[in-house]
Protein backbone atom coordinates (compact mmCIF):
# COMPACT_ATOMS: atom_id res chain seq x y z
CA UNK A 1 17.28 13.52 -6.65
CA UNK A 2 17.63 15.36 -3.37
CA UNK A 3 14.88 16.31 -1.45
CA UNK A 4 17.02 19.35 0.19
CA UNK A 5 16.72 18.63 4.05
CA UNK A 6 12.98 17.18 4.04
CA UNK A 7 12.51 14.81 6.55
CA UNK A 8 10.44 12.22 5.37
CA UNK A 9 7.36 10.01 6.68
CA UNK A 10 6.66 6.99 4.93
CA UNK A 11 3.53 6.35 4.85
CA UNK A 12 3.31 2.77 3.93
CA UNK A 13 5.05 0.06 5.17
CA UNK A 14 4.23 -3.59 6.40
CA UNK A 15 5.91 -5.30 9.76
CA UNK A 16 5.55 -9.16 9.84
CA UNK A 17 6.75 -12.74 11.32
CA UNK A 18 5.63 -15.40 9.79
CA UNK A 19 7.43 -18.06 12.38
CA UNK A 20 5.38 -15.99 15.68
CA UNK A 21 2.60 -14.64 14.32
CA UNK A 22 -0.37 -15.93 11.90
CA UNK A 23 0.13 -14.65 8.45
CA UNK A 24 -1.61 -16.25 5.13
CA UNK A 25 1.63 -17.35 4.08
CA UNK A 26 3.49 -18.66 7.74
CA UNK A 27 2.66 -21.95 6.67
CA UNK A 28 5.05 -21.72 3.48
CA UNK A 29 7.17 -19.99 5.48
CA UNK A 30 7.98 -22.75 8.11
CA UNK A 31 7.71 -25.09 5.51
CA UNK A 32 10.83 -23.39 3.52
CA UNK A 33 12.99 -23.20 6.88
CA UNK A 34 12.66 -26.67 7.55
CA UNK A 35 13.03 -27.73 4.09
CA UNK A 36 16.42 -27.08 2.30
CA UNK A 37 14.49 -25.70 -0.90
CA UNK A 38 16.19 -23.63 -2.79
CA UNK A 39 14.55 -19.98 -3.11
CA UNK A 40 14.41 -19.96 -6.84
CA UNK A 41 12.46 -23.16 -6.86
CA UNK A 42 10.18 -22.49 -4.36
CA UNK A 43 9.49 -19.42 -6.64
CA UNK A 44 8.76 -21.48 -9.82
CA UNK A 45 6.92 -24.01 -7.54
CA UNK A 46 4.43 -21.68 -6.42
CA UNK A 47 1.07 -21.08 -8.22
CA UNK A 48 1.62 -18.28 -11.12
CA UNK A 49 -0.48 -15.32 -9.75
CA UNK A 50 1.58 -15.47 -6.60
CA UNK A 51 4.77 -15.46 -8.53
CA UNK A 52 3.31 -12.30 -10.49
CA UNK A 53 2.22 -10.85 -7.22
CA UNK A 54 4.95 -10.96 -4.87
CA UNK A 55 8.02 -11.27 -7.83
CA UNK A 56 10.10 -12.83 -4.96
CA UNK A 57 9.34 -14.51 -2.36
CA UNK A 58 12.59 -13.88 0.26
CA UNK A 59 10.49 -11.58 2.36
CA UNK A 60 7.53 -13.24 2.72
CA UNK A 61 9.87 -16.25 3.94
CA UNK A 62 11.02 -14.45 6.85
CA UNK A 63 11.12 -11.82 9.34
CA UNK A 64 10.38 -8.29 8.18
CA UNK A 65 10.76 -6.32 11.67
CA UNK A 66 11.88 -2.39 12.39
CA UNK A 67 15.80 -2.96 12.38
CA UNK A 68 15.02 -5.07 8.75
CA UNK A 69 13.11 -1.88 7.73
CA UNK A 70 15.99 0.44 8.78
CA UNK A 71 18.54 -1.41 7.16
CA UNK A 72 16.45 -1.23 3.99
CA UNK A 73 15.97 2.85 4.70
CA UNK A 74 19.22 3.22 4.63
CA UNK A 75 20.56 6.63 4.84
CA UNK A 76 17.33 8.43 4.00
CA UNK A 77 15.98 10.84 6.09
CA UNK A 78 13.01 8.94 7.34
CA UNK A 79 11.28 10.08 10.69
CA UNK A 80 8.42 8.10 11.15
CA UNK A 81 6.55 5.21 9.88
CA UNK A 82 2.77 4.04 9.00
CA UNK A 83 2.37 0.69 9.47
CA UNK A 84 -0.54 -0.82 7.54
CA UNK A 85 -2.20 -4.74 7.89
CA UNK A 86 -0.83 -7.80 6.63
CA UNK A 87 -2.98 -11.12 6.07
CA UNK A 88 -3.18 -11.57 9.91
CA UNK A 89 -5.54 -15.11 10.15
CA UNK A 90 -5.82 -15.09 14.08
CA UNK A 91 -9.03 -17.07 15.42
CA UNK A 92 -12.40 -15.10 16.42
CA UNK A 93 -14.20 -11.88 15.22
CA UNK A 94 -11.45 -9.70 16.67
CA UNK A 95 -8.70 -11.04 16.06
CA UNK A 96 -7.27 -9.10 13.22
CA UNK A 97 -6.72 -6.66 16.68
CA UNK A 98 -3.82 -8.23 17.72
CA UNK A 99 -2.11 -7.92 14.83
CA UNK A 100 -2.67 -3.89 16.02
CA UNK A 101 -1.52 -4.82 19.58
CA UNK A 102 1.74 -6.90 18.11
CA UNK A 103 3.01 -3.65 15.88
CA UNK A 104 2.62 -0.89 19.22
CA UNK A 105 5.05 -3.42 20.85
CA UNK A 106 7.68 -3.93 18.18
CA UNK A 107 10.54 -1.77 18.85
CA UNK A 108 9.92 1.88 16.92
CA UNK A 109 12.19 4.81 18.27
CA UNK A 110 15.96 4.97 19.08
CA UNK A 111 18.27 3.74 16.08
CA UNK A 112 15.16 2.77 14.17
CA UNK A 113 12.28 5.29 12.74
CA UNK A 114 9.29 6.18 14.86
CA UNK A 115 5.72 4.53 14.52
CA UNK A 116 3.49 7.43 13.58
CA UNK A 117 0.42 5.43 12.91
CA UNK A 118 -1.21 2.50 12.73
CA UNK A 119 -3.73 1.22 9.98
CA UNK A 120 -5.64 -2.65 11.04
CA UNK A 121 -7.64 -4.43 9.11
CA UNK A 122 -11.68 -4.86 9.42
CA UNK A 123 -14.40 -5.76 7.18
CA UNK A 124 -17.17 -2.75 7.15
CA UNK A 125 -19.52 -5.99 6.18
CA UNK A 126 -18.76 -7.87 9.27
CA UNK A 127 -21.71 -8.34 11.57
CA UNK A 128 -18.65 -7.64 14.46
CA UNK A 129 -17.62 -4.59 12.92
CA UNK A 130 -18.06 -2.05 15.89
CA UNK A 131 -16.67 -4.47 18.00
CA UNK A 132 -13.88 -4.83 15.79
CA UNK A 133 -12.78 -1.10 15.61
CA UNK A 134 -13.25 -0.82 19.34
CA UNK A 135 -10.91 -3.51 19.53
CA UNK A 136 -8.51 -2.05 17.22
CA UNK A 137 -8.61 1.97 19.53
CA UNK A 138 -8.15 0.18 22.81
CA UNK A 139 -5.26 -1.99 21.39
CA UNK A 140 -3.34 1.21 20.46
CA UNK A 141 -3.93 4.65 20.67
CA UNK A 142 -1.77 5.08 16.76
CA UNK A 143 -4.79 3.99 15.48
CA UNK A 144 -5.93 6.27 12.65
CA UNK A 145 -8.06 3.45 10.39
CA UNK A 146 -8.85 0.71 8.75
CA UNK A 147 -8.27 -1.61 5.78
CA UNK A 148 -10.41 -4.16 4.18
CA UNK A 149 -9.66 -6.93 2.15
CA UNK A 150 -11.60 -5.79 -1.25
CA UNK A 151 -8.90 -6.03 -3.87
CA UNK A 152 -10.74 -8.48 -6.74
CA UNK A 153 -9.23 -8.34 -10.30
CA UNK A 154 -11.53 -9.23 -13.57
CA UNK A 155 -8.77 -11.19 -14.49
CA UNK A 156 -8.60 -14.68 -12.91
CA UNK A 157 -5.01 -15.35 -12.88
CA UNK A 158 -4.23 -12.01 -11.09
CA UNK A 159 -4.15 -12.20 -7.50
CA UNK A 160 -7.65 -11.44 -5.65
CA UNK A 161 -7.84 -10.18 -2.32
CA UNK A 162 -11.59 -10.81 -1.79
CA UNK A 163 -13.49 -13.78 -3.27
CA UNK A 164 -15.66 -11.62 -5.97
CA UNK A 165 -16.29 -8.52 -7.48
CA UNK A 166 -17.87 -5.74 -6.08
CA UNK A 167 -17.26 -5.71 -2.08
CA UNK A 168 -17.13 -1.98 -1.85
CA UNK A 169 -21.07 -1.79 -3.35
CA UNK A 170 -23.15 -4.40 -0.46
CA UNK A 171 -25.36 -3.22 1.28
CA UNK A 172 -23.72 -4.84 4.60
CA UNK A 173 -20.90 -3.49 3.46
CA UNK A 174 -22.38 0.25 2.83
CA UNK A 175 -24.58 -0.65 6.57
CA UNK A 176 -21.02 -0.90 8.08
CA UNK A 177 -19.14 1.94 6.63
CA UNK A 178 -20.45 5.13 8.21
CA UNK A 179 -19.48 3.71 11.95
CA UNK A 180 -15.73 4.91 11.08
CA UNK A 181 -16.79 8.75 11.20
CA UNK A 182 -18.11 8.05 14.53
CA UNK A 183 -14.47 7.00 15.93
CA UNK A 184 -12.90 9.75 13.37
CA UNK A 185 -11.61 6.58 11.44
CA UNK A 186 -9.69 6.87 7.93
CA UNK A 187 -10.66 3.72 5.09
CA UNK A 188 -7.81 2.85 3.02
CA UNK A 189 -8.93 1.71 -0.23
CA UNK A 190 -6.71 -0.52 -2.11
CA UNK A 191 -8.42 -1.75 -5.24
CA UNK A 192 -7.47 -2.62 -8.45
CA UNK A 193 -8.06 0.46 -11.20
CA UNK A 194 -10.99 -0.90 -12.50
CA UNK A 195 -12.90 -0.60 -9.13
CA UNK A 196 -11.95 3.36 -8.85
CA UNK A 197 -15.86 3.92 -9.85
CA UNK A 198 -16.71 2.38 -6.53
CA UNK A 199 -14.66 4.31 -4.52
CA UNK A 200 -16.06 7.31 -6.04
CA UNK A 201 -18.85 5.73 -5.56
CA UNK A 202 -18.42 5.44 -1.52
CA UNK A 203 -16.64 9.27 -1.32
CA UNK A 204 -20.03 10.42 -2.46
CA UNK A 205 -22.33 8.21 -0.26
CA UNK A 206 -19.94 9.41 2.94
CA UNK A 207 -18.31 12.79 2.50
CA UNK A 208 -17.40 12.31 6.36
CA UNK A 209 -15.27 9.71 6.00
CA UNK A 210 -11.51 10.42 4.95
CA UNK A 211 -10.81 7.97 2.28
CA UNK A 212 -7.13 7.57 1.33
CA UNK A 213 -6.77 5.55 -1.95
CA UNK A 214 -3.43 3.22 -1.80
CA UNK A 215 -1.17 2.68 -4.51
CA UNK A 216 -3.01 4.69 -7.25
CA UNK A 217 -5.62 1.88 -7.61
CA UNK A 218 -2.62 -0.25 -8.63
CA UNK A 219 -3.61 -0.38 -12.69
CA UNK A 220 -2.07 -4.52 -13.09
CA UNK A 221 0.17 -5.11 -16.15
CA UNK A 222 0.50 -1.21 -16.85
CA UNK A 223 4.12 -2.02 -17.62
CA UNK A 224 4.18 -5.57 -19.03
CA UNK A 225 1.46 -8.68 -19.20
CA UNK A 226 0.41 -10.43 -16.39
CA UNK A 227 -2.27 -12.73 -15.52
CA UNK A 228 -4.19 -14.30 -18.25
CA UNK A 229 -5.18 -11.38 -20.62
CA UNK A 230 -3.86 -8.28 -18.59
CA UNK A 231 -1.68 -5.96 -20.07
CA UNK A 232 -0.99 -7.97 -23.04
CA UNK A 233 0.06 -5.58 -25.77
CA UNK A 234 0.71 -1.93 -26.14
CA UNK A 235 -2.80 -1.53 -27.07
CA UNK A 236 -4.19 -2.87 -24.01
CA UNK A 237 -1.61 -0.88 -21.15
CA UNK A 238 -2.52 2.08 -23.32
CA UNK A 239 -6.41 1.48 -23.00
CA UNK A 240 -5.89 0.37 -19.38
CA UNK A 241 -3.55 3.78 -18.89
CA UNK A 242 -6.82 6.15 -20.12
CA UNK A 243 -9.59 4.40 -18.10
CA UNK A 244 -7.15 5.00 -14.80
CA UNK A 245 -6.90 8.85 -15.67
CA UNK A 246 -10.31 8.86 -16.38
CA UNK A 247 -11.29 7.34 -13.08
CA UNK A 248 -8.99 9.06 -11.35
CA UNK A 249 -10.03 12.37 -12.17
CA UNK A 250 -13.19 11.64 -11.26
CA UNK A 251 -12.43 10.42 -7.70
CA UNK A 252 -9.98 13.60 -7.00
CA UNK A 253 -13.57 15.86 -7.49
CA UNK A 254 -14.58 14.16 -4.30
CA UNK A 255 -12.98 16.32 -1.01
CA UNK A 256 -13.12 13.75 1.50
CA UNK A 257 -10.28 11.87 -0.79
CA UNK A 258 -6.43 11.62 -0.86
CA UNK A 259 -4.35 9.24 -2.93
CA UNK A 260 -0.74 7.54 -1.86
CA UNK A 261 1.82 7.58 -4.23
CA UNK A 262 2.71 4.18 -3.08
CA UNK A 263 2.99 0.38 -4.74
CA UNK A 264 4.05 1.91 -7.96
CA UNK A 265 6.75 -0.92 -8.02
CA UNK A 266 4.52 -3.53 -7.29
CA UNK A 267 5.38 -6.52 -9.52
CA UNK A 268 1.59 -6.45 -10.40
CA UNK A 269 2.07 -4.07 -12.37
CA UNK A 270 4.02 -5.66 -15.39
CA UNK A 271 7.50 -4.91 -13.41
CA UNK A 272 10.53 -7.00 -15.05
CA UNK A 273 12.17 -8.43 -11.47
CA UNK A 274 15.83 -7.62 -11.76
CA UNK A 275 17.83 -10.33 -9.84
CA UNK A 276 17.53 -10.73 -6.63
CA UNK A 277 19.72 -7.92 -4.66
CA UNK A 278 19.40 -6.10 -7.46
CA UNK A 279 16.85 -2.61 -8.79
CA UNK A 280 15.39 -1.66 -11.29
CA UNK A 281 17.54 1.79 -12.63
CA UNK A 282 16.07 4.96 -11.08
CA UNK A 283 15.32 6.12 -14.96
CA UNK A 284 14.25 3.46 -16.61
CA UNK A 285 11.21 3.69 -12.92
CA UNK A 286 10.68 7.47 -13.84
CA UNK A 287 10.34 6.08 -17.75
CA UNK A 288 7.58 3.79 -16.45
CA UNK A 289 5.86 6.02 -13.60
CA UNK A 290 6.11 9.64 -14.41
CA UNK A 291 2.53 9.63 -16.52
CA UNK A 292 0.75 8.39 -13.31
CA UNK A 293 2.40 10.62 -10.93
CA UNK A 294 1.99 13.39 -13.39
CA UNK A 295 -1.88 12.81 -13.76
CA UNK A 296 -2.38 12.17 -10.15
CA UNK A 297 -0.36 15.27 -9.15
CA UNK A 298 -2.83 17.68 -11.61
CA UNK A 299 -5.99 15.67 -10.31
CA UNK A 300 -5.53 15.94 -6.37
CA UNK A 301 -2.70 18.89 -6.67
CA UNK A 302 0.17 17.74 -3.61
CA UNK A 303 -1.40 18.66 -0.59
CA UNK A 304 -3.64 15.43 -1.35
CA UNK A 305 -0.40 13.32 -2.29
CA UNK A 306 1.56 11.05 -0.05
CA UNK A 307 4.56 8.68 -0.56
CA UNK A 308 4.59 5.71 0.98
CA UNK A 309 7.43 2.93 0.26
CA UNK A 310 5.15 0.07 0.30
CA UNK A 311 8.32 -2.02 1.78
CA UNK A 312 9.33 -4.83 1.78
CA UNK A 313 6.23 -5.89 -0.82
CA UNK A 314 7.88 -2.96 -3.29
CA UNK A 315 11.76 -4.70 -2.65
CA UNK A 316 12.11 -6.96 -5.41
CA UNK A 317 12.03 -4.27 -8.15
CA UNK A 318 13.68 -1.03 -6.28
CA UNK A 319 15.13 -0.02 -3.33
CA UNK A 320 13.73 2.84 -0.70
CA UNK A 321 16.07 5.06 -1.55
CA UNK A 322 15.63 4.35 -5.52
CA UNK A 323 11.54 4.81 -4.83
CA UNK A 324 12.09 8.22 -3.01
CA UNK A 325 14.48 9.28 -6.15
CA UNK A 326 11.82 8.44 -8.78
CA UNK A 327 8.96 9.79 -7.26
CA UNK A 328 10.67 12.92 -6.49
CA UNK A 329 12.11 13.00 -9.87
CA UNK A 330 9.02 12.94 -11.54
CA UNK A 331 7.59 15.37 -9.66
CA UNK A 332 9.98 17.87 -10.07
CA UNK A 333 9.88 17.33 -14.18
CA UNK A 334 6.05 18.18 -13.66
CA UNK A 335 6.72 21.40 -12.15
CA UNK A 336 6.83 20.08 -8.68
CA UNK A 337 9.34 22.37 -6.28
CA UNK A 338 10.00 21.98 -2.33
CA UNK A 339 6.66 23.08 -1.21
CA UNK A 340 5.20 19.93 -3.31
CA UNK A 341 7.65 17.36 -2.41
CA UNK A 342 7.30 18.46 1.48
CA UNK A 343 4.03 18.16 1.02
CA UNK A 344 3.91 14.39 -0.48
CA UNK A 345 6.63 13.48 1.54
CA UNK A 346 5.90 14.44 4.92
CA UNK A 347 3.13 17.29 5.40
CA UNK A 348 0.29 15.37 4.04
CA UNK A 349 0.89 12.39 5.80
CA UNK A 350 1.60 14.24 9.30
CA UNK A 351 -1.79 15.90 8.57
CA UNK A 352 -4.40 12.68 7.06
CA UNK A 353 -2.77 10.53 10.16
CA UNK A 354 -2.58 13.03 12.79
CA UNK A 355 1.00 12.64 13.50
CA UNK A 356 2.22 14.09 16.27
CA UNK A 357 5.93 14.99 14.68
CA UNK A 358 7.35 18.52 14.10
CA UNK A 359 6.78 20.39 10.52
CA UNK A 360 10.40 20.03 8.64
């Protein structure tokens, strides 16, 4: 659907290259160019919660730089960019800093959208912590906050992003946290759904910090099974469905919170992958999506909404322009008009990351 002359910001996307940089996966990814391996086996070769994860592999095999990102965006109306961390594995306590120092040099502006932000990554429970975020300001003044790698799922066959359960409750963890409202720092919180009591949790312990949950808590195998007992049956998405709402209600009482309509098209959810170079059909997304955007629209009302296209992890299932079209669709069947979709679209954003780009 149109958004009628908004002009958006998307506020999540991911930069990365694998051959010049260190990434989790640049191993597999110079092991693919020099092998002549054909892309659909190195997708059935690779271990199943990957597979579930990712859906495709192409982009994690290459290059994913601003032109790559604007040739994705299309024709859309896109201004600026957030850029948020990507399993940088540098050497040394602060080295997840020049992964912020790489994205302030890649080329943002002219034919390609502008970098409005900058989000690194940095482990509250790190004895180096301070250090860290110092590191991160002085590497680029886009900073706005931080990520941590806290992502653990119940479910052993779907993907963790921290080795146990939990990380968002320590007590170095908790020591760490309060040092980002000294440097007016955001958190981004990307958890599975089942951990939205612990962000709660950590909203209430620090009503100073500006916590900005990613993805909607990503509930895994809403839309299909995945892993080894996730999202199995109707019975279990719809059981998994009520405990999100549930959880998210109660996290959108807490002020210092805002949630990103982002990742919805994860694979990890339960996704069918349409062939490659193919989406999934802008209705049969709305079908799937329009109950969480719906709930999370009543629980933190728009002006604590933002859309982000979580590209290129987001590409195997839709395209940009097919994500802005859903997510606008279903908010306008909610009773959303323009002042809500400017405000998920662009205002929000412009105001949680203090982007310095006119009002539409």
């Amino acid at each position: 659907m149109s958004l009628s002359g908004i002009r958006i910001i998307d506020a999540h996307i991911h930069q990365w290259d694998p051959f010049s940089t260190p990434r989790v996966f640049s191993s597999t990814a110079r092991l693919l160019r020099a092998l002549p391996i054909p892309m659909d086996l190195a997708k059935r070769l690779a271990p199943r919660r990957d597979r579930e994860f990712i859906g495709d592999p192409t982009a994690f095999t290459r290059p994913y730089l601003p032109a790559d990102y604007r040739a994705d965006a299309g024709g859309e109306p896109i201004d600026a960019v957030v850029h948020i961390e990507v399993a940088w594995t540098g050497k040394g306590a602060l080295a997840e800093a020049e992964e912020t120092a790489w994205v302030a040099r890649l080329p943002f502006g002219g034919d390609n959208p502008e970098l409005g932000a900058i989000l690194g990554c940095a482990d509250p429970a790190a004895p180096d912590f301070a250090a860290l975020l110092d590191a991160h300001l002085a590497a680029a003044p886009l900073v706005r906050g931080i990520r941590a790698h806290v992502a653990h799922h119940p479910d052993p066959d779907v993907r963790p992003y921290a080795p146990r359960a939990g990380a968002l409750t320590t007590k170095e963890f908790l020591n760490g946290f309060g040092l980002l409202a000294e440097r007016d720092l955001c958190f981004e919180a990307w958890v599975y759904s089942h951990a939205l009591p612990d962000v709660t949790a950590l909203a209430v312990r620090f009503p100073e910090v500006l916590i900005v949950l990613n993805h909607l808590a990503t509930p895994a195998g809403l839309f299909g099974p995945v892993g080894k007992h996730t999202g199995i049956n109707p019975g279990v998405r719809r059981a998994l469905f009520l405990r999100w709402r549930d959880d998210l209600s109660a996290l959108a009482e807490q002020p210092n919170v805002v949630a990103k309509v982002s990742g919805l098209m994860m694979p990890i959810l339960g996704h069918p992958v349409p062939p490659r170079g193919t989406s999934t059909p802008v209705p049969v997304l709305v079908d799937r999506i329009h109950p969480l955007i719906e709930h999370a629209l009543d629980a933190f009302g728009a002006d604590r909404l933002i859309w982000g296209s979580n590209f290129p992890v987001d590409k195997p299932i839709t395209t940009i322009a097919d994500s802005i079209d859903a997510v606008a669709t279903a908010v306008t069947g909610h009773g959303g008009g323009q002042p809500e979709l400017e405000h998920i679209f662009r205002n929000t954003t412009r105001r949680v990351y203090r982007i310095d780009t006119p009002s539409a």
